[in-house]
Every structure is written in C-alpha cells, then in structure tokens.
N, C-alpha and C. Protein backbone atom coordinates (compact mmCIF):
# COMPACT_ATOMS: atom_id res chain seq x y z
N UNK A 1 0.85 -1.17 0.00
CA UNK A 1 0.00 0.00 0.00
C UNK A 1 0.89 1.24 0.00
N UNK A 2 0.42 2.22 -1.10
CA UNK A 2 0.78 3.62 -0.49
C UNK A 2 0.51 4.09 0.73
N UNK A 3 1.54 5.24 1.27
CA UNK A 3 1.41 5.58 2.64
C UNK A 3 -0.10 6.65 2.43
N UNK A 4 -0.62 6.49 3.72
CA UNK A 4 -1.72 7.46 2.85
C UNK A 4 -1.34 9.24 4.42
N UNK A 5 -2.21 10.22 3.62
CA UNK A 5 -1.42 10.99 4.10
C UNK A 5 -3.26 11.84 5.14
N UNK A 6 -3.22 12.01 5.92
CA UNK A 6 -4.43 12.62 6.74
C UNK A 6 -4.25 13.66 6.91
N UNK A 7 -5.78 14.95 6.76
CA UNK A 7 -5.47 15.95 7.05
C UNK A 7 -6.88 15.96 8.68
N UNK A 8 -5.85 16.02 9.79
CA UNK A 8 -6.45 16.08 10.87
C UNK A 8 -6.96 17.16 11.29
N UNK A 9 -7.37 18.17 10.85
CA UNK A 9 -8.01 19.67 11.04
C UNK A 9 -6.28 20.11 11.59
N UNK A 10 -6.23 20.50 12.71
CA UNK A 10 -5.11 21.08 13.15
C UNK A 10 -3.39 20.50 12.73
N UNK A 11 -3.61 19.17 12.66
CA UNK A 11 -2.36 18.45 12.35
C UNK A 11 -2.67 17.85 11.13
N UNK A 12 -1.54 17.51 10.40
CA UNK A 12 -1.35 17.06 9.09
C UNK A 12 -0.44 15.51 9.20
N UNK A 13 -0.70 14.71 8.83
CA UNK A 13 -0.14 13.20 9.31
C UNK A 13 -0.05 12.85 7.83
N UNK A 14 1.57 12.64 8.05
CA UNK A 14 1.69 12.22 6.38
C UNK A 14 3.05 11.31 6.53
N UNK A 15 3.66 10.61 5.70
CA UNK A 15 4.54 9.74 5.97
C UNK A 15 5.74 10.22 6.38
N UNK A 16 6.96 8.90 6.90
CA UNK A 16 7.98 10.22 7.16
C UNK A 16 9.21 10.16 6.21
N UNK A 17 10.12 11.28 6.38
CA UNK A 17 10.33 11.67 4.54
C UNK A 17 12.22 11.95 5.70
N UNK A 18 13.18 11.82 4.70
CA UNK A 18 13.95 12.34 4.61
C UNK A 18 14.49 12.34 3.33
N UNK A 19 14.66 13.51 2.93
CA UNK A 19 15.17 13.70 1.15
C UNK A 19 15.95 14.99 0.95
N UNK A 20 15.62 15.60 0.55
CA UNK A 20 16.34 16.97 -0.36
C UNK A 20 15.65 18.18 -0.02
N UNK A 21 14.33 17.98 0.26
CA UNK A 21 12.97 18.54 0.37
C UNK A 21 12.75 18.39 1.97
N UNK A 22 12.65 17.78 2.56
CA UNK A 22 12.10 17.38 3.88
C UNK A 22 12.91 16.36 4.80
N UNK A 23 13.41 16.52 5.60
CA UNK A 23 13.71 15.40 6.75
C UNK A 23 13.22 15.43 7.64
N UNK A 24 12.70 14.03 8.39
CA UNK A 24 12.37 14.13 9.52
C UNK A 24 13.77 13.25 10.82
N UNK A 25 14.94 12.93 10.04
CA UNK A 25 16.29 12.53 11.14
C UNK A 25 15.57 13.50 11.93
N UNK A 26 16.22 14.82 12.06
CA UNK A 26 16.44 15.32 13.45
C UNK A 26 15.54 14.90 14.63
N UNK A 27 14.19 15.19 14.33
CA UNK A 27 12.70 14.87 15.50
C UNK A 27 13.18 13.71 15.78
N UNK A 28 13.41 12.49 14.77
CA UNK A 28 13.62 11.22 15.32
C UNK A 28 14.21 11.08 16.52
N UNK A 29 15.57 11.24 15.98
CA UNK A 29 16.74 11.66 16.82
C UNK A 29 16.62 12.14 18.52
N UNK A 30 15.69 13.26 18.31
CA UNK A 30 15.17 13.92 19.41
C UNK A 30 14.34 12.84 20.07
N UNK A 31 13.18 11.93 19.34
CA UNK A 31 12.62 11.20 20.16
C UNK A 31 12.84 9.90 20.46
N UNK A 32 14.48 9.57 20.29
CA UNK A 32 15.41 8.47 20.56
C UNK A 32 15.72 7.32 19.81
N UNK A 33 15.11 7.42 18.38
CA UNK A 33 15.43 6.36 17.48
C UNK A 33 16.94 6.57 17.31
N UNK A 34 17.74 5.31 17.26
CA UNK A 34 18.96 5.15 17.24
C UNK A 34 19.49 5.44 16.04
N UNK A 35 18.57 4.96 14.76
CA UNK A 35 19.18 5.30 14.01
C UNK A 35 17.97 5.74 12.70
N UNK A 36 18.08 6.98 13.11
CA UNK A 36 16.30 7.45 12.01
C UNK A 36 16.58 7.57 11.08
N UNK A 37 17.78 7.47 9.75
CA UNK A 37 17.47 7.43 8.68
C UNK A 37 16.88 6.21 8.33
N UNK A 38 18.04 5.11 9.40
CA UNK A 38 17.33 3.60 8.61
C UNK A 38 15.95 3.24 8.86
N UNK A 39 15.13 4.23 10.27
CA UNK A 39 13.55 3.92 10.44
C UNK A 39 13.06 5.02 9.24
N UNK A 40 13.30 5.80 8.60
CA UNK A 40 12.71 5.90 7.69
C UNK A 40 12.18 4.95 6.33
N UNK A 41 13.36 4.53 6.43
CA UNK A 41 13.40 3.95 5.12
C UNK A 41 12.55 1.96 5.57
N UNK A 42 12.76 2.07 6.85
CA UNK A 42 11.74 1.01 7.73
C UNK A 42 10.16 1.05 7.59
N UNK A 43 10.12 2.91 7.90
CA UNK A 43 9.06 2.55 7.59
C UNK A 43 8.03 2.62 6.27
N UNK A 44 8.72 3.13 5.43
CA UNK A 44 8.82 3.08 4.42
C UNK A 44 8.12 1.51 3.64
N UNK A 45 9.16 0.58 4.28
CA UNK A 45 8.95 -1.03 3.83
C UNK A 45 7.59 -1.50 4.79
N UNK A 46 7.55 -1.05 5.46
CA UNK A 46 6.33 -1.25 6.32
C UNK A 46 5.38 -1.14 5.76
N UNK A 47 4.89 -0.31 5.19
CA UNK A 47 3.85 0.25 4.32
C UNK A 47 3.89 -0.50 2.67
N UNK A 48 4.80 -0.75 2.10
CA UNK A 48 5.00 -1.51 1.14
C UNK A 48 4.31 -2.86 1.54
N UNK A 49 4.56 -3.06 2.67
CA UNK A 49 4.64 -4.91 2.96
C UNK A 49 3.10 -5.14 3.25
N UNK A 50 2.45 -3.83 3.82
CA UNK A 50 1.06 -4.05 4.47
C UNK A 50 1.26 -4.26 6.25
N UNK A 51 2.67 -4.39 6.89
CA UNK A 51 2.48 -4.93 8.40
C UNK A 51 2.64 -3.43 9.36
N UNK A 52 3.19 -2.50 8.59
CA UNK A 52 3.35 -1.69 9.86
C UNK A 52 3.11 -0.40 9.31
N UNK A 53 2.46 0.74 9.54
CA UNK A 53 1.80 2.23 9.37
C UNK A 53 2.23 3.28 10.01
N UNK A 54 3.18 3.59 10.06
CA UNK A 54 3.92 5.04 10.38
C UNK A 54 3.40 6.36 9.81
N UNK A 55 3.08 7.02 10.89
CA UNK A 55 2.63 8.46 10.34
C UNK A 55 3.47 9.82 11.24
N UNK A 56 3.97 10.78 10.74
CA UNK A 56 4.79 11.69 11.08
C UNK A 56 3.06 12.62 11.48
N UNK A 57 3.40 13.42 12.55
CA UNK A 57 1.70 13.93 13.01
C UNK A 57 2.67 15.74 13.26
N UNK A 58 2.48 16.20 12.14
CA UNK A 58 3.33 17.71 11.57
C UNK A 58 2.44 18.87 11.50
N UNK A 59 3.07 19.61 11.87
CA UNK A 59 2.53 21.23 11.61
C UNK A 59 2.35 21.54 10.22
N UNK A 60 1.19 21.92 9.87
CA UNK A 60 1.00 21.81 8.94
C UNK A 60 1.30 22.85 7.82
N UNK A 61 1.58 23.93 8.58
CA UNK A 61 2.09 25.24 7.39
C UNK A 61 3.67 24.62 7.26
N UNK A 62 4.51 24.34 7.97
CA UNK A 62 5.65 23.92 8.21
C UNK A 62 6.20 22.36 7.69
N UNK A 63 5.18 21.73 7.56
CA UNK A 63 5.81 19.97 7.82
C UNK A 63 6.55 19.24 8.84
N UNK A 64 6.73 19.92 9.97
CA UNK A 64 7.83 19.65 10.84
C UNK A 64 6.72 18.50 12.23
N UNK A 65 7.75 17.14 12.05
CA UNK A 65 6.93 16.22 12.54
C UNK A 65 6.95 16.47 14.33
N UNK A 66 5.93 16.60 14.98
CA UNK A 66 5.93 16.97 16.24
C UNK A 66 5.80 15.64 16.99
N UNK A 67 4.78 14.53 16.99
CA UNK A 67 5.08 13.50 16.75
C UNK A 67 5.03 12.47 16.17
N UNK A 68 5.12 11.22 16.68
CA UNK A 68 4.99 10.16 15.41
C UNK A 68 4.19 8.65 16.22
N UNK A 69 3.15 8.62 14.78
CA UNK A 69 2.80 6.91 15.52
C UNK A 69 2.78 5.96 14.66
N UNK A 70 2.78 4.90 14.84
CA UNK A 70 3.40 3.32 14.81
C UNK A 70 2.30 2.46 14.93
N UNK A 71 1.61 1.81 13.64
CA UNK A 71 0.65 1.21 13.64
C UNK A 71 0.96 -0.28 12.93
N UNK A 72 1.48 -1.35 13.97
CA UNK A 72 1.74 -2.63 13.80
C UNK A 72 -0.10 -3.28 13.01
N UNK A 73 0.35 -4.21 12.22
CA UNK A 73 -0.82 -5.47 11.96
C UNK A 73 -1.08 -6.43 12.43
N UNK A 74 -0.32 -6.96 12.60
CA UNK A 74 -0.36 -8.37 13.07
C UNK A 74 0.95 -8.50 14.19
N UNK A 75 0.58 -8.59 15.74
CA UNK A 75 -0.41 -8.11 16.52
C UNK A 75 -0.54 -6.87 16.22
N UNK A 76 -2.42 -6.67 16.32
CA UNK A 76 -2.54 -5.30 16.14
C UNK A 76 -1.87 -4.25 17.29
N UNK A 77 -1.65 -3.13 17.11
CA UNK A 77 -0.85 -2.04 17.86
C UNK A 77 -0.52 -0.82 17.39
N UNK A 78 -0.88 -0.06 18.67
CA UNK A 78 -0.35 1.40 17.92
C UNK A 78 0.53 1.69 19.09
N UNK A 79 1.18 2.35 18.50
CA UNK A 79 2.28 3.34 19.59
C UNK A 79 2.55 4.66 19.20
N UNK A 80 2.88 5.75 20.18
CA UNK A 80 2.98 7.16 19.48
C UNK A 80 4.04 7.51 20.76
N UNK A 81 4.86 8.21 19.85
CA UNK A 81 5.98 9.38 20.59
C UNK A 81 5.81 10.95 20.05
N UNK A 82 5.71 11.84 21.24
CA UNK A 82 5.67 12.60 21.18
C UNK A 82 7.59 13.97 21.21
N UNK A 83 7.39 14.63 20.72
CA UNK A 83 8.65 15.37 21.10
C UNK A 83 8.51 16.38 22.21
N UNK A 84 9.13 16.74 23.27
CA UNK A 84 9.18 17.53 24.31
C UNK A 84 7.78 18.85 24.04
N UNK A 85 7.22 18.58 24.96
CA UNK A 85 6.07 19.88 24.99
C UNK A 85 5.02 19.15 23.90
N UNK A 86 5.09 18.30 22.92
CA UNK A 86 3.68 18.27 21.95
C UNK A 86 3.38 16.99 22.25
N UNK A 87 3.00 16.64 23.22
CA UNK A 87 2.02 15.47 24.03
C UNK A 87 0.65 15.81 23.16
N UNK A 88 0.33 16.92 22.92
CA UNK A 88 -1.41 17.50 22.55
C UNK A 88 -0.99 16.68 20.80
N UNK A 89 -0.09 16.73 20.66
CA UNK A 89 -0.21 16.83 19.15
C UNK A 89 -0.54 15.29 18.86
N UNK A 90 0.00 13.98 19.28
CA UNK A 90 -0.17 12.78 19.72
C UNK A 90 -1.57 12.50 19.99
N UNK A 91 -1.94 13.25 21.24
CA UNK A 91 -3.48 13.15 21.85
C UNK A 91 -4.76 13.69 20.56
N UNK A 92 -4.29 14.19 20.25
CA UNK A 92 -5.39 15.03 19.14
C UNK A 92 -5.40 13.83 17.55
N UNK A 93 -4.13 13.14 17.22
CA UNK A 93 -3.81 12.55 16.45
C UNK A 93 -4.08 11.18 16.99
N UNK A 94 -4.18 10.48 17.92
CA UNK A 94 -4.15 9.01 17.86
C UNK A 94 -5.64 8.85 17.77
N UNK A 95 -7.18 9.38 18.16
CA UNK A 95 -8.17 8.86 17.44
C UNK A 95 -8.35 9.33 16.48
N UNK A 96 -7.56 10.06 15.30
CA UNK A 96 -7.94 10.08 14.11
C UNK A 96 -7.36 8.85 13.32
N UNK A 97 -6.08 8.33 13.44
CA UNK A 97 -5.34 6.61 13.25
C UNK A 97 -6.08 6.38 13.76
N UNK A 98 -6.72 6.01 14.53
CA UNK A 98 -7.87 4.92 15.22
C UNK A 98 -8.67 4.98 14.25
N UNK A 99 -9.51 5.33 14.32
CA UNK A 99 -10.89 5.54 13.38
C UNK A 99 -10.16 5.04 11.89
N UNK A 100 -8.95 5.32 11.39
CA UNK A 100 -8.61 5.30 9.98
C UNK A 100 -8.21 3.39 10.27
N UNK A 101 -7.91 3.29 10.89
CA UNK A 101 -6.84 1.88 10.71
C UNK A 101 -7.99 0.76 10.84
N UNK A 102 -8.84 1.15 11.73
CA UNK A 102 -9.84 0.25 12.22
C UNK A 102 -11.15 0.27 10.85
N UNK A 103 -11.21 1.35 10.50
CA UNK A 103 -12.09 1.51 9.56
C UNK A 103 -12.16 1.37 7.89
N UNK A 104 -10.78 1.86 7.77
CA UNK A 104 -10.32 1.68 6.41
C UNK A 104 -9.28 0.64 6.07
N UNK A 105 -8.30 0.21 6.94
CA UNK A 105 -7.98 -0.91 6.93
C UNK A 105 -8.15 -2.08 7.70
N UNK A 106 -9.37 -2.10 8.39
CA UNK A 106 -9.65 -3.25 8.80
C UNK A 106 -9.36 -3.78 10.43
N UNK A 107 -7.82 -2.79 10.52
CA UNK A 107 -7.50 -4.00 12.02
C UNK A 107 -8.03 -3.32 12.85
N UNK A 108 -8.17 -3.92 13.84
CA UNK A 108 -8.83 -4.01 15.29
C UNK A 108 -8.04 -3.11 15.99
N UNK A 109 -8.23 -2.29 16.78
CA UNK A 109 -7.17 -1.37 17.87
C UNK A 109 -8.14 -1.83 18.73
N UNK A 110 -7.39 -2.42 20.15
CA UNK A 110 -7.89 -2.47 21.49
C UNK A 110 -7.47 -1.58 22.24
C-alpha cells in the first residue's frame, strides 16, 4: 500500500520523509530512534509490505513532525511518541489513526 497521508483539522499526518525537500532525522533523533534514517526507510517497507503504518503527526504550514505513531498489523498495535512539549499533538492525532486503521484498513485497535 501507499502511505496514505491525513489531514487532521489542526495536524497534518503524512509519511515520514527524509530527502532533499524534507527530513524528519532530526525529530527522530530527538525522540530516541537510534538510528532514524534507517527507520525511515523502515518505515517506508512497512507500508509496502502491508504490516506496519507510520505516520509523522506535523505542523501543517511547516511539515515539521511533532510527533509520530506506529501502527503494527499483526499483533494489532499502535504506539505514538511525542517530542518535548507536543504530548497534545499525539493526543489530538491518535483517534484520528484509530478511526482510519480500524475503519479503512480493517485491524482491530484495542
């Protein structure tokens, strides 16, 4: 599957990108991935494969990912990290992935 990209009224959730145009290393970085170019390109294959749904949850005049969540398939699962101070941005963003994952693709979130 293509990554698909949400426009959450206040936040914009779109895949996560490092290129020429956009990176999201640094936030990673900040929110302790060891090594965020190669989770880009992770999650990247994730989304190719159908097992795992990564969404960067960004300011939307800006693109700049505030945080990020992690939507496993099989076991179903979500997880979200936030970066220092944007806890709201996470909270405002994880029932809109809910509603999308459960609804449009099918899996179950408990």
């Amino acid at each position: 599957m293509e990554p698909v990209e949400i426009n959450a009224g206040t936040w914009y959730l779109r895949a996560l990108r490092d290129d020429n145009r956009v990176t999201d290393v640094p936030a990673l970085t900040e929110l302790g991935i060891a090594d965020p170019a190669g989770f880009v390109v992770s999650a990247a294959a994730g989304w190719i494969d159908d097992d795992r749904f990564t969404w960067a949850v960004c300011e939307p005049t800006t693109g700049e990912l505030m945080s990020l969540i992690v939507v496993a398939a099989d076991p179903a699962s979500l997880s979200g990290y936030a970066r220092p101070g944007q806890r709201h941005t996470l909270d405002d963003a994880i029932p809109v992935i809910t509603r999308f994952v459960e609804g449009a693709l099918g899996i179950p979130l408990d």
